[in-house]
C-alpha atoms as a PDB file:
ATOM      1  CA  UNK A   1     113.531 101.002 109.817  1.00  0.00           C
ATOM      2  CA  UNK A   2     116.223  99.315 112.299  1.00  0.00           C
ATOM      3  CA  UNK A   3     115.242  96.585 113.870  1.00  0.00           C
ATOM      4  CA  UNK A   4     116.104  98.342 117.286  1.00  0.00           C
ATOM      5  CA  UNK A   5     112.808  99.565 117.316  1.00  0.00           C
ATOM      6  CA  UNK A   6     110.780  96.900 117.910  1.00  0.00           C
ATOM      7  CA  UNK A   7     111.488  94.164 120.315  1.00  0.00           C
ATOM      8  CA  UNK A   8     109.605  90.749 121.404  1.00  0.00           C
ATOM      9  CA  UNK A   9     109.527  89.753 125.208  1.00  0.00           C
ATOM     10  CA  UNK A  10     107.914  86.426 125.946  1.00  0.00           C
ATOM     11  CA  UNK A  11     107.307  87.213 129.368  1.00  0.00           C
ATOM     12  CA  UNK A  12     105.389  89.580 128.852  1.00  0.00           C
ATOM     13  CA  UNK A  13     101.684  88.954 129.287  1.00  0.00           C
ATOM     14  CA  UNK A  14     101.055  90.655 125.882  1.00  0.00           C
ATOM     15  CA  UNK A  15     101.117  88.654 122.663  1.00  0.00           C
ATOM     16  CA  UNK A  16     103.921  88.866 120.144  1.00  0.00           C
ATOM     17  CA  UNK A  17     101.657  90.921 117.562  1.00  0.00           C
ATOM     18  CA  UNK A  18     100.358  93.273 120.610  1.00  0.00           C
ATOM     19  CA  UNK A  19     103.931  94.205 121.618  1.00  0.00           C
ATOM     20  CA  UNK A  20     104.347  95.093 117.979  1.00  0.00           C
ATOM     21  CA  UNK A  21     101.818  97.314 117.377  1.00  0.00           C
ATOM     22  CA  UNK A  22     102.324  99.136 120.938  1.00  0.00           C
ATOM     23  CA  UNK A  23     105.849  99.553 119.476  1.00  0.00           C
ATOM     24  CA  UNK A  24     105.451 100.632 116.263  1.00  0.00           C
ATOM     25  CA  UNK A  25     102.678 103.363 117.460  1.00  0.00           C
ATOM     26  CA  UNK A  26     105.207 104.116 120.116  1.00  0.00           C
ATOM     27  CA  UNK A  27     107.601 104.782 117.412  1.00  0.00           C
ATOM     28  CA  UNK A  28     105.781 106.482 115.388  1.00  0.00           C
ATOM     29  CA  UNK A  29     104.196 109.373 118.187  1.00  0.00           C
ATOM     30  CA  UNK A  30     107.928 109.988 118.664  1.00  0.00           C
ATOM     31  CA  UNK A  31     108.952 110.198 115.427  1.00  0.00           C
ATOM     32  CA  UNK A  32     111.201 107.860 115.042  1.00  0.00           C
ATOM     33  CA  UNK A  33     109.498 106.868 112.004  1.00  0.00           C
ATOM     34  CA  UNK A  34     107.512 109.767 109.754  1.00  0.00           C
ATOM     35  CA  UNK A  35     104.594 109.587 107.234  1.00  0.00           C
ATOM     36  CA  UNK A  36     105.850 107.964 104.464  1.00  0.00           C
ATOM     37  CA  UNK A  37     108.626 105.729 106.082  1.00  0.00           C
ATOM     38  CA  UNK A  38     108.933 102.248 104.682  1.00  0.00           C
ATOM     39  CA  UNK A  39     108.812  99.592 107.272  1.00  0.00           C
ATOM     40  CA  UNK A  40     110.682  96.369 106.617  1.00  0.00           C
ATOM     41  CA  UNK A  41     108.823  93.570 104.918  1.00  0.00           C
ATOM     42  CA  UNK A  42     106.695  91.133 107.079  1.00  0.00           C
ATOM     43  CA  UNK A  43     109.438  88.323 106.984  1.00  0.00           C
ATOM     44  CA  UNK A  44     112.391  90.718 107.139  1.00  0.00           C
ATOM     45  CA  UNK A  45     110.938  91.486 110.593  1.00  0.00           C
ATOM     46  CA  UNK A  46     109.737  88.310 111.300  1.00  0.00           C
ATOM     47  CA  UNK A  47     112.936  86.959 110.974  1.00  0.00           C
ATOM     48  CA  UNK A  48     114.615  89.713 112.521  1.00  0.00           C
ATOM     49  CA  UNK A  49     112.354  89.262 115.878  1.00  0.00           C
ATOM     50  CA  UNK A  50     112.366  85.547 115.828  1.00  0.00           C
ATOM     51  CA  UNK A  51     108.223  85.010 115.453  1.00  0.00           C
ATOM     52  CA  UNK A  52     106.462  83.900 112.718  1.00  0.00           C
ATOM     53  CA  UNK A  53     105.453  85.824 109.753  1.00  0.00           C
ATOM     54  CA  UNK A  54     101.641  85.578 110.323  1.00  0.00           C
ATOM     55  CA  UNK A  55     102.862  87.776 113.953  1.00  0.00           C
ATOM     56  CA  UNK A  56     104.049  90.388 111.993  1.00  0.00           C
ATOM     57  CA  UNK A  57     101.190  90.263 109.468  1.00  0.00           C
ATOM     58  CA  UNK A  58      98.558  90.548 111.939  1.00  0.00           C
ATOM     59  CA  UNK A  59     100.141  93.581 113.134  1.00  0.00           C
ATOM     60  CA  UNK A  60     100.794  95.273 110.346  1.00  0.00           C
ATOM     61  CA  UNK A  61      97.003  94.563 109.174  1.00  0.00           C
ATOM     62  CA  UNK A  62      95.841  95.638 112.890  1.00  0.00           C
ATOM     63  CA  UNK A  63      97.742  99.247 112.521  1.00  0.00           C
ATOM     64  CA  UNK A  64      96.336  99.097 108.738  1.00  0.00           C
ATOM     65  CA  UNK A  65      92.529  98.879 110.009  1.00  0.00           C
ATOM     66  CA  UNK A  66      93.472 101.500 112.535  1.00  0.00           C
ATOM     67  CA  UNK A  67      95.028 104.140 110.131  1.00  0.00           C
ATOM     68  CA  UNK A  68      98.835 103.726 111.129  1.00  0.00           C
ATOM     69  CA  UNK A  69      99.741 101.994 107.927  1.00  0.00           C
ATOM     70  CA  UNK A  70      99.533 101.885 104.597  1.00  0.00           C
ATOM     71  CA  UNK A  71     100.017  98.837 102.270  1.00  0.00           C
ATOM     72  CA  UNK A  72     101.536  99.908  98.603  1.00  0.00           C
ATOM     73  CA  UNK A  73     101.413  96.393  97.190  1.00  0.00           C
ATOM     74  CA  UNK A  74     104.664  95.956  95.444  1.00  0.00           C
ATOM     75  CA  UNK A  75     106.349  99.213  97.078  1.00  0.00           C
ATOM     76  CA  UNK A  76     105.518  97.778 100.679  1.00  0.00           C
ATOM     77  CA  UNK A  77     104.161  98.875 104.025  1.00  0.00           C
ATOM     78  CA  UNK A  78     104.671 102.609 104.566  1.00  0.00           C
ATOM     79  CA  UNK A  79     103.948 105.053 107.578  1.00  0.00           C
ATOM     80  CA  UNK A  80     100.166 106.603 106.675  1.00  0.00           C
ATOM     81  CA  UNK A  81     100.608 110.093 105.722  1.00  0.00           C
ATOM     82  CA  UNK A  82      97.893 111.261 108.127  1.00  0.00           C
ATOM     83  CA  UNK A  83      97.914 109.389 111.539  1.00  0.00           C
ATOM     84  CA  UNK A  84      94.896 108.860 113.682  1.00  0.00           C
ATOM     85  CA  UNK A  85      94.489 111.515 115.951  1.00  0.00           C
ATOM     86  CA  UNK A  86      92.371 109.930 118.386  1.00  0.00           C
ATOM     87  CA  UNK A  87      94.444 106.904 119.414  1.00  0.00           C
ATOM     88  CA  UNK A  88      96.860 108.930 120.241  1.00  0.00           C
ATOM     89  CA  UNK A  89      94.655 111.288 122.342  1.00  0.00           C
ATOM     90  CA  UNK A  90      93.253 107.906 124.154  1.00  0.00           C
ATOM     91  CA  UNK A  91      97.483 106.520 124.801  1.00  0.00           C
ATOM     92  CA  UNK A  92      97.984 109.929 126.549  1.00  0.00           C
ATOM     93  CA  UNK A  93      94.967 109.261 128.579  1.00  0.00           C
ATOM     94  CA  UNK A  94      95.627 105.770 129.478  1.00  0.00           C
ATOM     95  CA  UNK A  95      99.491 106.915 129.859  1.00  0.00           C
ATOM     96  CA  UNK A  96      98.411 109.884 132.275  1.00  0.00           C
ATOM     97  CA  UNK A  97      95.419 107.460 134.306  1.00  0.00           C
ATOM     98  CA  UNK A  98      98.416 104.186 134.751  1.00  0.00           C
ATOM     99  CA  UNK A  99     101.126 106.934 136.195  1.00  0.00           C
ATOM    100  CA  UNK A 100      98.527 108.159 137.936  1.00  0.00           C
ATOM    101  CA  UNK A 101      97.144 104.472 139.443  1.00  0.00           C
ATOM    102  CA  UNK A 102     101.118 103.959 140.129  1.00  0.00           C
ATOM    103  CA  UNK A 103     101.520 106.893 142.119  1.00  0.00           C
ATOM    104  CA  UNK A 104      98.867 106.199 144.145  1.00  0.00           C
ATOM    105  CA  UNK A 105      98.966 103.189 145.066  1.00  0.00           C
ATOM    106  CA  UNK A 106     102.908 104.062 146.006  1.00  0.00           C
ATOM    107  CA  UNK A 107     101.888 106.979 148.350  1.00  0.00           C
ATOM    108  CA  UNK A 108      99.191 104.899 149.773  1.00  0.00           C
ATOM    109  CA  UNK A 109     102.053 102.200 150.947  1.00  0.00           C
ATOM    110  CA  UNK A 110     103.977 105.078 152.597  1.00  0.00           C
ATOM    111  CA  UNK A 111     106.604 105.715 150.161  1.00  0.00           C
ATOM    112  CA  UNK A 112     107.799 109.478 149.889  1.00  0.00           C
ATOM    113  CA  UNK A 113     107.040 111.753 146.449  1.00  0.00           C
ATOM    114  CA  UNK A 114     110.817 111.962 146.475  1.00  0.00           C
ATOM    115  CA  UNK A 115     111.531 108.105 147.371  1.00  0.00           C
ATOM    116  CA  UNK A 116     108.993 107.747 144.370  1.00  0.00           C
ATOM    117  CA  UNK A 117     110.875 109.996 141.720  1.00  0.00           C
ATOM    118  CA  UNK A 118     114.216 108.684 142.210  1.00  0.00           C
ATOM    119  CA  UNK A 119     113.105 105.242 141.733  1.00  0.00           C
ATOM    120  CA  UNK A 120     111.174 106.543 138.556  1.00  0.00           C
ATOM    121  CA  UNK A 121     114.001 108.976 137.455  1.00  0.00           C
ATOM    122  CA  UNK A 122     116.664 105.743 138.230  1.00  0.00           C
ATOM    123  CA  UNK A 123     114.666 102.911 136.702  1.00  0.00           C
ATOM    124  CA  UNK A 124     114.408 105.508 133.395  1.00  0.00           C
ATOM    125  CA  UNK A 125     117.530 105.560 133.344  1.00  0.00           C
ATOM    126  CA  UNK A 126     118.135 102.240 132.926  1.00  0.00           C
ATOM    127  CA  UNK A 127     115.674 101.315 130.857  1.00  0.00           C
END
């Protein structure tokens, strides 16, 4: 796995080990990274995202308990070979309820739909 797929912001309100996980889940529902798929080792990425090992750890053990991961002792922490179908049932949902809140809340101030999806479309864009 590159690096380039995981990222720590420490402005964001989330912790280190929560951006992580949302990442590597991220990654995975795109697939990015497929059943099977080594992931680097705790203080490869540690290192690599400037936190402490025990971050990365407590991910990797979070995504473990939830069925995301697999730990092969010597071979490493792989992709699980059969993903959990309802976590990713429940990030649609909370994806689909957010956009939804965010929408809102923009035609409520006034804005346009079009004003709306050009600022979406261009902040994509840029992201």
């Amino acid at each position: 796995m590159k690096q380039a797929f995981v990222a720590v912001d420490p402005n964001l309100d989330a912790p280190p080990y929560v951006q992580i996980e949302q990442q590597l889940k991220g990654v995975i529902e795109r697939g990015e990274l497929r059943p099977g798929d080594a992931l680097p080792t705790v203080r490869q990425l540690a290192g690599d995202l400037n936190v402490a090992p025990n971050t990365v750890a407590r991910a990797y053990a979070d995504l473990q308990d939830e069925g995301w991961l697999v730990s092969e002792g010597r071979r490493g922490t792989r992709v699980a070979t059969r993903l959990p179908t309802g976590e990713r049932r429940a990030r649609s949902t909370a994806l689909r309820k957010t956009i939804g809140d965010f929408v809102g809340d923009l035609l409520a101030r006034g804005y346009s739909r079009h004003e709306i999806d050009e600022s979406v479309q261009a902040a994509l864009r840029q992201a």
